[in-house]
Each structure stands twice: as C-alpha cells, then as structure tokens.
C-alpha atoms as a PDB file:
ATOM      1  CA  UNK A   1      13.075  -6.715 -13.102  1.00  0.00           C
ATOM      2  CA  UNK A   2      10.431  -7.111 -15.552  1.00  0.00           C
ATOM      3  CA  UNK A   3       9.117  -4.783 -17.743  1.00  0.00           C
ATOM      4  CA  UNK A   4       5.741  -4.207 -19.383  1.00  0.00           C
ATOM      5  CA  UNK A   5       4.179  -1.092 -21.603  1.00  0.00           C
ATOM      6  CA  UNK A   6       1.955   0.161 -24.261  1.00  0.00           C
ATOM      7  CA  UNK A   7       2.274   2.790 -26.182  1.00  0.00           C
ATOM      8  CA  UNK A   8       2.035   5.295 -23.766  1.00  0.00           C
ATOM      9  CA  UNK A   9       3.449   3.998 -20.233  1.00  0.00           C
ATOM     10  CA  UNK A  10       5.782   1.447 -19.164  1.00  0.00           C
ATOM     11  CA  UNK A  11       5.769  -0.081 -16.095  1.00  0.00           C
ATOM     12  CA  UNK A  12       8.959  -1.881 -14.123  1.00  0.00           C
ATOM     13  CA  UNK A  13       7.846  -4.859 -11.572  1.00  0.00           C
ATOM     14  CA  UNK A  14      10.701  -6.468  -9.341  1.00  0.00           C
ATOM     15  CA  UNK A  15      10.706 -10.261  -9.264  1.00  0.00           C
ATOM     16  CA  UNK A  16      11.524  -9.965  -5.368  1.00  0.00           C
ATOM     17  CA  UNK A  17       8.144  -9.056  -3.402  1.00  0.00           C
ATOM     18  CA  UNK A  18       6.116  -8.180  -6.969  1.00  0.00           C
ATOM     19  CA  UNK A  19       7.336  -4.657  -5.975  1.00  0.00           C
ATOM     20  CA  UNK A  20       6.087  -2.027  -8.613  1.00  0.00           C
ATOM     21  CA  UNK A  21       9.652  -0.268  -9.334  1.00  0.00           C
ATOM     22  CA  UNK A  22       8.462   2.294 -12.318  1.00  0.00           C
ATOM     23  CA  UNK A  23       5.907   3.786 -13.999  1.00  0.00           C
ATOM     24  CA  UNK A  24       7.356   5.808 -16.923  1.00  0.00           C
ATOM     25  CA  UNK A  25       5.207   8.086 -19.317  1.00  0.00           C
ATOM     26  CA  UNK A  26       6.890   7.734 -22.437  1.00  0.00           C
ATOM     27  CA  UNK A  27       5.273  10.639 -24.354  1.00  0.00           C
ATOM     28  CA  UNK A  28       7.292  13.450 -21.529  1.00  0.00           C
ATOM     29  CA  UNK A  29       9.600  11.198 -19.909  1.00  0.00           C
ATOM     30  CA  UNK A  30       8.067  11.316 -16.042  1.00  0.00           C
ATOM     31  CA  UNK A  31       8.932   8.845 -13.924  1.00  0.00           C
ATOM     32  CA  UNK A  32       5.961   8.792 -11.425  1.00  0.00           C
ATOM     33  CA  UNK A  33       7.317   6.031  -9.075  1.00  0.00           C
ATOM     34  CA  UNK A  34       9.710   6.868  -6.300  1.00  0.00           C
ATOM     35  CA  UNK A  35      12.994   5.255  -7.183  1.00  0.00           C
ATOM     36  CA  UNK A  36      14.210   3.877  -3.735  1.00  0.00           C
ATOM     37  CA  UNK A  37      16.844   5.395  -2.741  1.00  0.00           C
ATOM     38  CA  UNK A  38      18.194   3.317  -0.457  1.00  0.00           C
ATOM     39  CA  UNK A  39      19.404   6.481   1.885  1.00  0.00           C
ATOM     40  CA  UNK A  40      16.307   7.467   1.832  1.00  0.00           C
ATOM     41  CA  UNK A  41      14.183   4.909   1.709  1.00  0.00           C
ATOM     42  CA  UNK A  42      14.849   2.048  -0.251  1.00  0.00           C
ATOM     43  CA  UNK A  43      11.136   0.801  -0.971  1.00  0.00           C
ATOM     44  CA  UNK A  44       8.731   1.827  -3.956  1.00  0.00           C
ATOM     45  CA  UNK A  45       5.918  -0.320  -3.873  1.00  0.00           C
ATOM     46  CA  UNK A  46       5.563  -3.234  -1.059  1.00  0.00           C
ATOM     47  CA  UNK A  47       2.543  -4.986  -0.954  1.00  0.00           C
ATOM     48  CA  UNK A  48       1.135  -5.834   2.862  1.00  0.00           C
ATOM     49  CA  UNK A  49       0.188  -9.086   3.575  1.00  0.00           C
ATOM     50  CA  UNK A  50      -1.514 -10.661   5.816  1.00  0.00           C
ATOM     51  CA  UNK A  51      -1.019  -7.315   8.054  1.00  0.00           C
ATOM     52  CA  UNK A  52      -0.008  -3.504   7.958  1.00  0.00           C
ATOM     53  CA  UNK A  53       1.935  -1.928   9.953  1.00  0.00           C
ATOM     54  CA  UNK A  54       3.597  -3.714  13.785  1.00  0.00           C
ATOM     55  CA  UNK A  55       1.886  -5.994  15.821  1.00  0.00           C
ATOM     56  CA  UNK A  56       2.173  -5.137  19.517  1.00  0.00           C
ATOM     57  CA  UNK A  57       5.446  -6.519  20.927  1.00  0.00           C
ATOM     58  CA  UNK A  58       6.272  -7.788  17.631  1.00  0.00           C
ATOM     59  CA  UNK A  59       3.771 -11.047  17.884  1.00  0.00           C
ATOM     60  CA  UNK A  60       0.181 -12.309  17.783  1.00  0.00           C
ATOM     61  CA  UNK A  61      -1.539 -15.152  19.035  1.00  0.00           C
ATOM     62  CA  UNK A  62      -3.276 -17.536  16.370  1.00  0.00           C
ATOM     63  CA  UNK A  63      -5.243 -20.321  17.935  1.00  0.00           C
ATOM     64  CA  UNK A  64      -3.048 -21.535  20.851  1.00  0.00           C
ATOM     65  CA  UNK A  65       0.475 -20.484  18.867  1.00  0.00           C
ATOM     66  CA  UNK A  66       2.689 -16.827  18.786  1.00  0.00           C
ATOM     67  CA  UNK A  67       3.839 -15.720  15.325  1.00  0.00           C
ATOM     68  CA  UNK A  68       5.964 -12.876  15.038  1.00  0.00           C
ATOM     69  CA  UNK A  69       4.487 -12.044  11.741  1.00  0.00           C
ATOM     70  CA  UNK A  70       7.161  -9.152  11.026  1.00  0.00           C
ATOM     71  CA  UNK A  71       6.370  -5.067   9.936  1.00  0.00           C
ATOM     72  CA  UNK A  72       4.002  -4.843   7.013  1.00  0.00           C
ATOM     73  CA  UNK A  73       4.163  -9.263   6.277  1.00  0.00           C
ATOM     74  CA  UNK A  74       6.046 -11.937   4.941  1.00  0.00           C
ATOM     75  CA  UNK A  75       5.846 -10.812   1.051  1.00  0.00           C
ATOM     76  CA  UNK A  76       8.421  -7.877   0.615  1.00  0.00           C
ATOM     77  CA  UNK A  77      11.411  -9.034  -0.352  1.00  0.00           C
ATOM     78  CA  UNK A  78      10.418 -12.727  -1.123  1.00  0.00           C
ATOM     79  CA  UNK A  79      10.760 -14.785  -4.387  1.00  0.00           C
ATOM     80  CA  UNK A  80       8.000 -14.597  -7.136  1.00  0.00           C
ATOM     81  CA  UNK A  81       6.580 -17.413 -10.159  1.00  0.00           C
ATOM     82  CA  UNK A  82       6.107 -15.494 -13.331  1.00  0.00           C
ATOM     83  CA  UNK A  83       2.600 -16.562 -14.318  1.00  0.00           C
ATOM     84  CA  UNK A  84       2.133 -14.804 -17.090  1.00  0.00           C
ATOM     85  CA  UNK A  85       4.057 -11.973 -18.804  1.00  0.00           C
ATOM     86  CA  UNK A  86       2.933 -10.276 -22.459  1.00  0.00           C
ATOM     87  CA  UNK A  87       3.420  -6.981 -23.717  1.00  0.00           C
ATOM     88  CA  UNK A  88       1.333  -4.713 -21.083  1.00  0.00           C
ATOM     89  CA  UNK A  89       0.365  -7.505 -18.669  1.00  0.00           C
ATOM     90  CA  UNK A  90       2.557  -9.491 -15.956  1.00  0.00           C
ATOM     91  CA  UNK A  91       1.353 -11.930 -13.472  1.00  0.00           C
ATOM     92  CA  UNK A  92       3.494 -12.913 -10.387  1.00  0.00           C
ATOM     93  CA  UNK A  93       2.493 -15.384  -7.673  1.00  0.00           C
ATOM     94  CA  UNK A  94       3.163 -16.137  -4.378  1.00  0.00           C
ATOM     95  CA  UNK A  95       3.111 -19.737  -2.384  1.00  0.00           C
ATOM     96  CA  UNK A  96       3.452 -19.966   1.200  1.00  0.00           C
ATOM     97  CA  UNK A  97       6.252 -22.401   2.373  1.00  0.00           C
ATOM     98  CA  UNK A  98       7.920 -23.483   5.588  1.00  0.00           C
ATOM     99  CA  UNK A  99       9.377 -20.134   5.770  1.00  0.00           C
ATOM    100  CA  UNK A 100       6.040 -18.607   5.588  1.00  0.00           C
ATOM    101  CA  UNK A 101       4.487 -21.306   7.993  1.00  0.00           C
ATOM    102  CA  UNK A 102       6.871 -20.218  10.602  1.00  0.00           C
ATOM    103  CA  UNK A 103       5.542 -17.031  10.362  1.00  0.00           C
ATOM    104  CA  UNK A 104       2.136 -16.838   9.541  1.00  0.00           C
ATOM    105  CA  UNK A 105       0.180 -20.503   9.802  1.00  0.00           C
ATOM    106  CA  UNK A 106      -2.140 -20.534   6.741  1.00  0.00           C
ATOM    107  CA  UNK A 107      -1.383 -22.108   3.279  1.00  0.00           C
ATOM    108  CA  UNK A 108      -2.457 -19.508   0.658  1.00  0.00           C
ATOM    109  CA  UNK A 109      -1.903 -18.554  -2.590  1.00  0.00           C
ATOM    110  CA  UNK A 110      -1.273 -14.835  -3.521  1.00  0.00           C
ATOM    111  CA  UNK A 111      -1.432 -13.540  -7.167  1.00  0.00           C
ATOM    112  CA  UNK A 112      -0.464  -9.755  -8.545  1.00  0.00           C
ATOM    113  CA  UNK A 113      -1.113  -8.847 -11.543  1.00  0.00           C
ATOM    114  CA  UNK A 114      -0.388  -5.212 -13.580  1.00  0.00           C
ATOM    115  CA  UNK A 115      -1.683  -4.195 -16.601  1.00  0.00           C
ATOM    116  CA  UNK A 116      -1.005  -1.329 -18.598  1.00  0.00           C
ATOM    117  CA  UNK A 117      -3.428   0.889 -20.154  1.00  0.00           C
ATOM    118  CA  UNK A 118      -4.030   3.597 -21.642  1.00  0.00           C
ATOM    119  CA  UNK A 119      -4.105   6.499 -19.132  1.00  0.00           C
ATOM    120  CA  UNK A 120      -2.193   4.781 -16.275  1.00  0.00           C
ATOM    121  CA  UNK A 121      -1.836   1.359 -14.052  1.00  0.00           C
ATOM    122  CA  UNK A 122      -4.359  -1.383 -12.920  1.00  0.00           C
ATOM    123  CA  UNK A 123      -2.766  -3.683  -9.995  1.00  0.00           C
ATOM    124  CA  UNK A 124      -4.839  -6.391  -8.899  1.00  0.00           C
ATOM    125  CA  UNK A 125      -4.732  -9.034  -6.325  1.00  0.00           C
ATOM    126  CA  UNK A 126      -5.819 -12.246  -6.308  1.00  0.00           C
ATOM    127  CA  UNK A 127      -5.681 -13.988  -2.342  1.00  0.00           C
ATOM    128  CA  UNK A 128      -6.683 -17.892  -2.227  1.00  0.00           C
ATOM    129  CA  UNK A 129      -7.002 -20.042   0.738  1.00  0.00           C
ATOM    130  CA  UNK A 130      -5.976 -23.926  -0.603  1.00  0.00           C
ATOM    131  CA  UNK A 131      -5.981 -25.054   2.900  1.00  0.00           C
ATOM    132  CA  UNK A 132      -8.897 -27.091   4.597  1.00  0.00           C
ATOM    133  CA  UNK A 133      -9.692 -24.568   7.378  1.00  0.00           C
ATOM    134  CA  UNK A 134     -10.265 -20.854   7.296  1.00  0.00           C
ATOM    135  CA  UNK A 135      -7.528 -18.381   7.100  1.00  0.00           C
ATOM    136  CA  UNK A 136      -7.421 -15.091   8.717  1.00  0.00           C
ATOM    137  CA  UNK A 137      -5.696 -12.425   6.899  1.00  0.00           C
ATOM    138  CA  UNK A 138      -5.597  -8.734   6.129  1.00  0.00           C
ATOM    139  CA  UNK A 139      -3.720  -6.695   2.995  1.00  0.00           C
ATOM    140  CA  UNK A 140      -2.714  -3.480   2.183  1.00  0.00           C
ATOM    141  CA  UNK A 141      -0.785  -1.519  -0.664  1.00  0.00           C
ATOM    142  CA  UNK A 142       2.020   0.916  -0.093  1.00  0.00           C
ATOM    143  CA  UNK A 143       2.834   2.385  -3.477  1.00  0.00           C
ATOM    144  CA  UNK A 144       5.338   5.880  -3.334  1.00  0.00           C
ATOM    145  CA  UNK A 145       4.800   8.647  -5.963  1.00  0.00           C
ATOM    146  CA  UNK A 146       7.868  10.569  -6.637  1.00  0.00           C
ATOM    147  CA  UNK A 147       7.496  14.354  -6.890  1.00  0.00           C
ATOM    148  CA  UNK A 148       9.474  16.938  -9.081  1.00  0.00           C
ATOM    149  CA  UNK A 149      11.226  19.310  -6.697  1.00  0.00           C
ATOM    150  CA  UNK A 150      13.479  20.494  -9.359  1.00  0.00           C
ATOM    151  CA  UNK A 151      10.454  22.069 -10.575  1.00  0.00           C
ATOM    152  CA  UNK A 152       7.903  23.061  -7.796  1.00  0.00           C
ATOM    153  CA  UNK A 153       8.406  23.324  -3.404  1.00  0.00           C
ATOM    154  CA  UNK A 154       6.760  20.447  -1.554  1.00  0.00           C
ATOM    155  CA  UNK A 155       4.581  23.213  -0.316  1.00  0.00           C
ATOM    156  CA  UNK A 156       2.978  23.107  -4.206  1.00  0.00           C
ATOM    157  CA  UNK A 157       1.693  19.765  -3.695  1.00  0.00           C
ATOM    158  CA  UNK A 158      -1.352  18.781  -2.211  1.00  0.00           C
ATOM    159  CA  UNK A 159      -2.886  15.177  -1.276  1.00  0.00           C
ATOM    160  CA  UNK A 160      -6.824  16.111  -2.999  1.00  0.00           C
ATOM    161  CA  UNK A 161     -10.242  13.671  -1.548  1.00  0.00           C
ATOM    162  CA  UNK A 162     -12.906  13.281  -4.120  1.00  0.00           C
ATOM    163  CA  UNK A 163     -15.275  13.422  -1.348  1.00  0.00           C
ATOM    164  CA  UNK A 164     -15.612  15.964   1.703  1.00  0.00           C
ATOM    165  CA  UNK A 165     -14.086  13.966   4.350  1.00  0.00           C
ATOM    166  CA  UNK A 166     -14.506  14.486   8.120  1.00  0.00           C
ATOM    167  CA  UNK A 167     -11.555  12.131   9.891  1.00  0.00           C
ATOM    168  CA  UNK A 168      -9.786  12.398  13.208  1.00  0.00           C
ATOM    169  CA  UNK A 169      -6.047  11.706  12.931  1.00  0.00           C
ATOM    170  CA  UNK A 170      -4.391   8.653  13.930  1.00  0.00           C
ATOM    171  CA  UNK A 171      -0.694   8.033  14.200  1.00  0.00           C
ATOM    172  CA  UNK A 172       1.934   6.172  15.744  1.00  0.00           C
ATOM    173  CA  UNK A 173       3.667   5.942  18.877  1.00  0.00           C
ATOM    174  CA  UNK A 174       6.162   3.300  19.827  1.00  0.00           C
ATOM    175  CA  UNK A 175       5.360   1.853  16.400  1.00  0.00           C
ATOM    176  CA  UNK A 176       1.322   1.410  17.726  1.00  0.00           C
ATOM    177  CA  UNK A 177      -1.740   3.437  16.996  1.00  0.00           C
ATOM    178  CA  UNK A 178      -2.858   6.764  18.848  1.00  0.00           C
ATOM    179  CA  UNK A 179      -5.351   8.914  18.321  1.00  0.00           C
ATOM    180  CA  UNK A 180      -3.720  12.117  17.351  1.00  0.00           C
ATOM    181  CA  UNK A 181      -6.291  14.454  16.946  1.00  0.00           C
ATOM    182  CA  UNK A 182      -9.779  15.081  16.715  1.00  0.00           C
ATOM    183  CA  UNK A 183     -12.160  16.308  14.149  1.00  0.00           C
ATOM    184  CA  UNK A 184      -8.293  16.855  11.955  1.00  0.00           C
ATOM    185  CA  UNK A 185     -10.340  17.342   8.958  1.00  0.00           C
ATOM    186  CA  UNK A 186     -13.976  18.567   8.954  1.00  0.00           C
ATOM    187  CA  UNK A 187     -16.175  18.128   5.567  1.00  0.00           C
ATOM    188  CA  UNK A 188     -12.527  19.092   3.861  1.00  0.00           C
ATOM    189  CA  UNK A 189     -11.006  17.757   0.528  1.00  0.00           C
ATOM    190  CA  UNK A 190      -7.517  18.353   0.798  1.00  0.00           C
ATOM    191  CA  UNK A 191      -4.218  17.994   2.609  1.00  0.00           C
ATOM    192  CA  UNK A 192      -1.480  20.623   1.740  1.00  0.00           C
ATOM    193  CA  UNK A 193       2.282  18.366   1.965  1.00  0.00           C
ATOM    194  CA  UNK A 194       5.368  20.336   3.473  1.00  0.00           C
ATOM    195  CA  UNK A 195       8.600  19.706   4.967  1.00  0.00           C
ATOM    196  CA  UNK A 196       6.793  19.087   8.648  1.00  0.00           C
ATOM    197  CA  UNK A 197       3.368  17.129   7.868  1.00  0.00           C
ATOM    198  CA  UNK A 198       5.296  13.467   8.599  1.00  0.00           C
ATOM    199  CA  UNK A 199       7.762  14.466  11.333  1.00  0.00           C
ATOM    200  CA  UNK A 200       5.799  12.423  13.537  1.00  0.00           C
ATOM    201  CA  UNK A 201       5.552   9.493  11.307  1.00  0.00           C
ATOM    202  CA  UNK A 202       2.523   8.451   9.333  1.00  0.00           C
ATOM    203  CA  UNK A 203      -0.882  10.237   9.037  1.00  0.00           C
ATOM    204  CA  UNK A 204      -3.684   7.183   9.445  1.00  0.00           C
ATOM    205  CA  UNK A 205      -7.146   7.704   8.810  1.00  0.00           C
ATOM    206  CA  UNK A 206      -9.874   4.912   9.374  1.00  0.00           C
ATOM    207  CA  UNK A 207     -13.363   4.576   7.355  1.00  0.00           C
ATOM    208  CA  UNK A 208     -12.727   7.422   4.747  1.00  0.00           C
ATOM    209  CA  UNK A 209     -15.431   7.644   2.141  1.00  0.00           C
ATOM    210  CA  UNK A 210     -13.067   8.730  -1.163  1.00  0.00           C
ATOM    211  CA  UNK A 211     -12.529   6.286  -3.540  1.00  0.00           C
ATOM    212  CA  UNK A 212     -10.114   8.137  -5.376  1.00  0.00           C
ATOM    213  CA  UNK A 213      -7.365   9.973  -4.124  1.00  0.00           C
ATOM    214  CA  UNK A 214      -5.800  12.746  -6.153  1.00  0.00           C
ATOM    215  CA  UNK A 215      -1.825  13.751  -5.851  1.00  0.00           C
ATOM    216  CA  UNK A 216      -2.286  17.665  -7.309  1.00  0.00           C
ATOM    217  CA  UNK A 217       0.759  20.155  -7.830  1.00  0.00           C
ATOM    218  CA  UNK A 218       0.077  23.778  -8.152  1.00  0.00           C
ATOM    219  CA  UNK A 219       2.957  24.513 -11.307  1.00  0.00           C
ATOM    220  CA  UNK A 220       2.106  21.204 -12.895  1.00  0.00           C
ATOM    221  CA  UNK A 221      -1.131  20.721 -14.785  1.00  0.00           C
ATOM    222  CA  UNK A 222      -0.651  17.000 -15.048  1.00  0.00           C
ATOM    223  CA  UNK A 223      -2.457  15.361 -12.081  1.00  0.00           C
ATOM    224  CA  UNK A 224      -1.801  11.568 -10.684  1.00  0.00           C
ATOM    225  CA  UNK A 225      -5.250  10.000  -9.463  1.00  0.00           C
ATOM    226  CA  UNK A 226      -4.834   6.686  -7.310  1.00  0.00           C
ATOM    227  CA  UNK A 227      -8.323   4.883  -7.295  1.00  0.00           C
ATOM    228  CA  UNK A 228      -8.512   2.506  -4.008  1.00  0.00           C
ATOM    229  CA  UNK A 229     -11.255   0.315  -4.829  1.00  0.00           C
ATOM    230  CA  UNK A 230     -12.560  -0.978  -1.154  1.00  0.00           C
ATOM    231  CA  UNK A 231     -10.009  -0.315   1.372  1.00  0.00           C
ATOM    232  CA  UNK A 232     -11.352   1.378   3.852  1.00  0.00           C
ATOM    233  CA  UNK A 233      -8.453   3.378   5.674  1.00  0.00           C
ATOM    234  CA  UNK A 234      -5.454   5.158   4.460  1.00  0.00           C
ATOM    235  CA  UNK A 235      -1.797   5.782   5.360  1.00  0.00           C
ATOM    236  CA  UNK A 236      -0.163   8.829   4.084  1.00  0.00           C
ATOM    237  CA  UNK A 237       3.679   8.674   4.623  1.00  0.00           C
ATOM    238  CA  UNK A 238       6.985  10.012   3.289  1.00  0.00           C
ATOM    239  CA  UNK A 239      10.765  10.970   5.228  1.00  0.00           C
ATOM    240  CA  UNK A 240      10.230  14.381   6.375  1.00  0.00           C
ATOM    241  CA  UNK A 241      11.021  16.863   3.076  1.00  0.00           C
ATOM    242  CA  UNK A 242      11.852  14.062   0.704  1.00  0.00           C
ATOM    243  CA  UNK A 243      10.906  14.007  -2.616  1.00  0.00           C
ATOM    244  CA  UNK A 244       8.098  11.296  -2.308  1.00  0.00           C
ATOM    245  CA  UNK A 245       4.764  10.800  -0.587  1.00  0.00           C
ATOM    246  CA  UNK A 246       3.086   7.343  -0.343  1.00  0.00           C
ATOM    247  CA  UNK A 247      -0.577   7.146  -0.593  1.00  0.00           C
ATOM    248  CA  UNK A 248      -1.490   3.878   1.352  1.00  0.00           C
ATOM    249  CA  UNK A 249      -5.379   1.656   0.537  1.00  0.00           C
ATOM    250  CA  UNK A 250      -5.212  -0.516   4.083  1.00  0.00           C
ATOM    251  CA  UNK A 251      -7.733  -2.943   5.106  1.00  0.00           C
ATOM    252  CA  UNK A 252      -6.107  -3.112   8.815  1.00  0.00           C
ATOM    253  CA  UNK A 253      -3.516  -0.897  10.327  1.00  0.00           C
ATOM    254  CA  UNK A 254      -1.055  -1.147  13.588  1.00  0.00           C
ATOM    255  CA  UNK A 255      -1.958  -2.805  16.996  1.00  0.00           C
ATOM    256  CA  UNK A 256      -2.970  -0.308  19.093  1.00  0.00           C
ATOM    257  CA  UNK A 257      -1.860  -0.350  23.152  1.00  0.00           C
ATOM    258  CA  UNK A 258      -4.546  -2.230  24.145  1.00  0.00           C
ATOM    259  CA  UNK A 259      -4.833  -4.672  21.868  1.00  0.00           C
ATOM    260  CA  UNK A 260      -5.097  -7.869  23.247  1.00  0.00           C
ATOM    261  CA  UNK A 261      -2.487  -9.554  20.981  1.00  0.00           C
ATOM    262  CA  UNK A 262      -5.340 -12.275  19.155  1.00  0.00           C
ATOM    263  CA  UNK A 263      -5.243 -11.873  15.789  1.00  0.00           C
ATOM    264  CA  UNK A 264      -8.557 -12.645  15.338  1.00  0.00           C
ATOM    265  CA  UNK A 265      -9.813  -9.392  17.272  1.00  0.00           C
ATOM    266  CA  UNK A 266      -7.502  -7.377  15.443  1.00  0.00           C
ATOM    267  CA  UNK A 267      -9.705  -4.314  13.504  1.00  0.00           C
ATOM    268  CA  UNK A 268      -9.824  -4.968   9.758  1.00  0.00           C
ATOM    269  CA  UNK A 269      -8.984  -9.125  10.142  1.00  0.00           C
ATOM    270  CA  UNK A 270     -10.977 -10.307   7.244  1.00  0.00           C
ATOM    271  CA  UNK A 271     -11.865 -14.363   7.177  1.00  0.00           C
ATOM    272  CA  UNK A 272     -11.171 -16.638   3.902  1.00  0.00           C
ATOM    273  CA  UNK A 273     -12.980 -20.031   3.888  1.00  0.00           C
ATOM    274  CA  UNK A 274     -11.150 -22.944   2.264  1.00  0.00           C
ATOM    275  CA  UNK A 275     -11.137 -23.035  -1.511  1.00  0.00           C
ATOM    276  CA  UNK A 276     -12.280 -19.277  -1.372  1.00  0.00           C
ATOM    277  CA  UNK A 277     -10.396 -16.013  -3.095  1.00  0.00           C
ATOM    278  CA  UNK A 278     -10.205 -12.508  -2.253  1.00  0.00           C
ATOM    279  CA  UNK A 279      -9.951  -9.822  -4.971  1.00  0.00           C
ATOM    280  CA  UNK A 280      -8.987  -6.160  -4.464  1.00  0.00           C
ATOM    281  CA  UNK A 281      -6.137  -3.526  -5.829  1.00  0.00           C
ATOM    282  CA  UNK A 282      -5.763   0.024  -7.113  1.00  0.00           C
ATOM    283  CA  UNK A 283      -5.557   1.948 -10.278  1.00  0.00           C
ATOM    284  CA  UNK A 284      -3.131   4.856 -10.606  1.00  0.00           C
ATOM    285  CA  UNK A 285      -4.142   7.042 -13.733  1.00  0.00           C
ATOM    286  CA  UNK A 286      -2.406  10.150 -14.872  1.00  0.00           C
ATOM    287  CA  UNK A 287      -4.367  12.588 -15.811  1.00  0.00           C
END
C-alpha cells in the first residue's frame, strides 16, 4: 500500500491493480472509501480496462482471434511500477505482457496517477498505444463510497445529478444488458438509496448529461461530489443494504443479447492510433 496526503486528506493506493484503498479526512477522521470487506465485497476502487462489465459468453472476436477478455479487464489485481511517489502525488503504471497478450492483443501502456488536494482527490489516467497498429479499447472507473449507518438509515442518502436528467433504466440479466424501464427518470435530479434499489443488480444509465454527481445524506451536512469528466454513462451499484454505494464514470458497458460478439461494434469502443494517448479520470471532492 502506498500512502499519500496533505494537510487535510490522505489517500491509500494498493500496488496490486492501482486500486484506490482510502481516502481519510484528517481534520474529523472520515474514512470516505469503502474498506472491502471481503464478505461483502472485497473491492474499493478497480479501474476497467479495456472493457466494463461481461462480454457475451465470456469472449469477443478481435480481427480473426477470440479473447476471453475477463469481467471488468485485465488490470484489477495485477502488478504496478511506481513512477513517481512524493508527498500528495503517486504515479503507478501498467505494461501489457504475455499475460495480457493472451487476453487482450494490443501493447499499451496505462498510467494512474492521484493527487491530493485541498478539498478532495484528482485520479487521472494516462492510456498509450506503443504498438504499430491501432488499438481498440474502452475504460471505466468503479470507485465505492462508504456510508455511515451508525449514524443515519440508507434511506437518508440520496445519489443527487447536477443536471435534470431524463434516462431510461438499464440493467442486467444473465450478466448482459436489458432495458429495464422506460422514461425511469424524467427531467429529475435525484435517486433516493434503500435496502431494495440494487436487488436486481446494477442501475446503468447511457448518455447522461451531469458532470458531477453528488452522494448527499439528510443528518450529515458534509456532502461527497464525484466529478466524471467525459464518461458518458454511469453504473450505480452496491450489495443490497450494505453500507456502500459505487458511483461508476463508464465509457462502454456489458454486451447486450444481441451483440454480435466483434469488439469493434461494441457501443462505447473508442480507437487509439499508434504512438497516441488517451487522457480521462475523476475528481472526488468533499464538500
């Protein structure tokens, strides 16, 4: 584990998967990252590379090859090369490999980075294609945000939009997208969290407009504001009643039933040209 912080915050990275593990206010004490417990769930913070979610039957087609790129990637879990590590900044890379290259068939170069400032978190990554032909990849981010229900009922919490959003439901079935429902939310800003809301797994939304995504608790003045920078869908996800919610920037999500299995057709595939880099991330601010 490494450890960064200012004055202010600290922030605990894992080595394995550059998996942000903690993000501690010093001045009250509040841990705002859920602390994976492993009979729960025993993730905080996996980053989702070069897909989200399951591919339909477990594999896709790249050029005339199958890859059964596994749930969410190839990076949770896997080794990291500190790049750089000061007081309130760490930089971990990853390097694809034959392991990878089993998986997954482009070369690439992926580079997190958190820094520590002063009202909150800035994670940033850095995706690079070395190879000498184009590379077809998607990412997403998965952090979970522990809640206090020593001190307030799920029910108190509420997942806040910083624009009206109008957004049919999506979720999953047989680990592959459905549409749910319908017109779910209509020019609304808010959805309230309680024991039931993820009994059927995760709620999906494609092509929201927020940038900024607020996690709000009725007996707690202190707010936690995720800022998604372009992503345009979003996962919301916890275990049903537990004492976490994960607020999910996606660029792609899960096959769907007709999918045709080529990655290439896959919504939200995004293509990297040799030599080229891709930069996106999120902010988390406490507020």
């Amino acid at each position: 584990m490494y450890h960064i912080q200012n004055d202010r915050f600290s922030a605990g990275i894992r080595a394995e998967g550059a998996e942000l593990a903690s993000l501690r206010d010093l001045t009250s004490g509040r841990e705002w990252i859920w602390q994976a417990d492993p009979t729960v769930w025993g993730s905080s913070a996996p980053i989702l590379f070069p897909i989200v979610g399951f591919l339909k039957e477990g594999a896709t087609r790249i050029e005339d090859s199958t890859y059964p790129i596994p749930k969410h990637g190839i990076l949770r879990g896997r080794k990291t090369s500190l790049l750089e590590l000061q007081e309130n900044t760490i930089r971990l890379g990853f390097t694809s490999d034959a392991g990878t290259l089993a998986l997954y068939p482009y070369p690439f170069e992926f580079e997190v980075s958190f820094h520590v400032c002063e009202d909150g978190l800035d994670v940033r990554y850095q995706i690079h294609n070395p190879g000498s032909t184009s590379m077809l990849f998607s990412v997403g981010s998965h952090p979970a945000f522990a809640l206090d229900l020593s001190a307030a009922e799920l029910s108190d919490y509420t997942i806040q939009f910083s624009e009206p959003e109008t957004l049919d439901l999506y979720g999953l079935e047989d680990n592959l997208l459905v549409l749910k429902q319908e017109g779910y939310l209509t020019s609304e800003r808010e959805i309230p969290l309680s024991a039931s809301l993820f009994e059927q797994d995760a709620l999906i939304f494609q092509h929201i407009q927020s940038r900024r995504i607020r996690l709000v608790c009725d007996r707690d003045p202190v707010q936690l504001e995720m800022e998604i920078g372009e992503a345009p869908h979003l996962g919301l996800w916890a275990k049903p009643g537990a004492p976490y919610v994960c607020i999910e920037p996606w660029f792609t999500y899960n096959d769907a039933a007709d999918s045709d299995g080529q990655f290439e057709h896959k919504p939200g595939i995004m293509t990297l040209l040799p030599g080229s880099t891709f930069e996106t991330g999120y902010q988390i601010r406490i507020l």
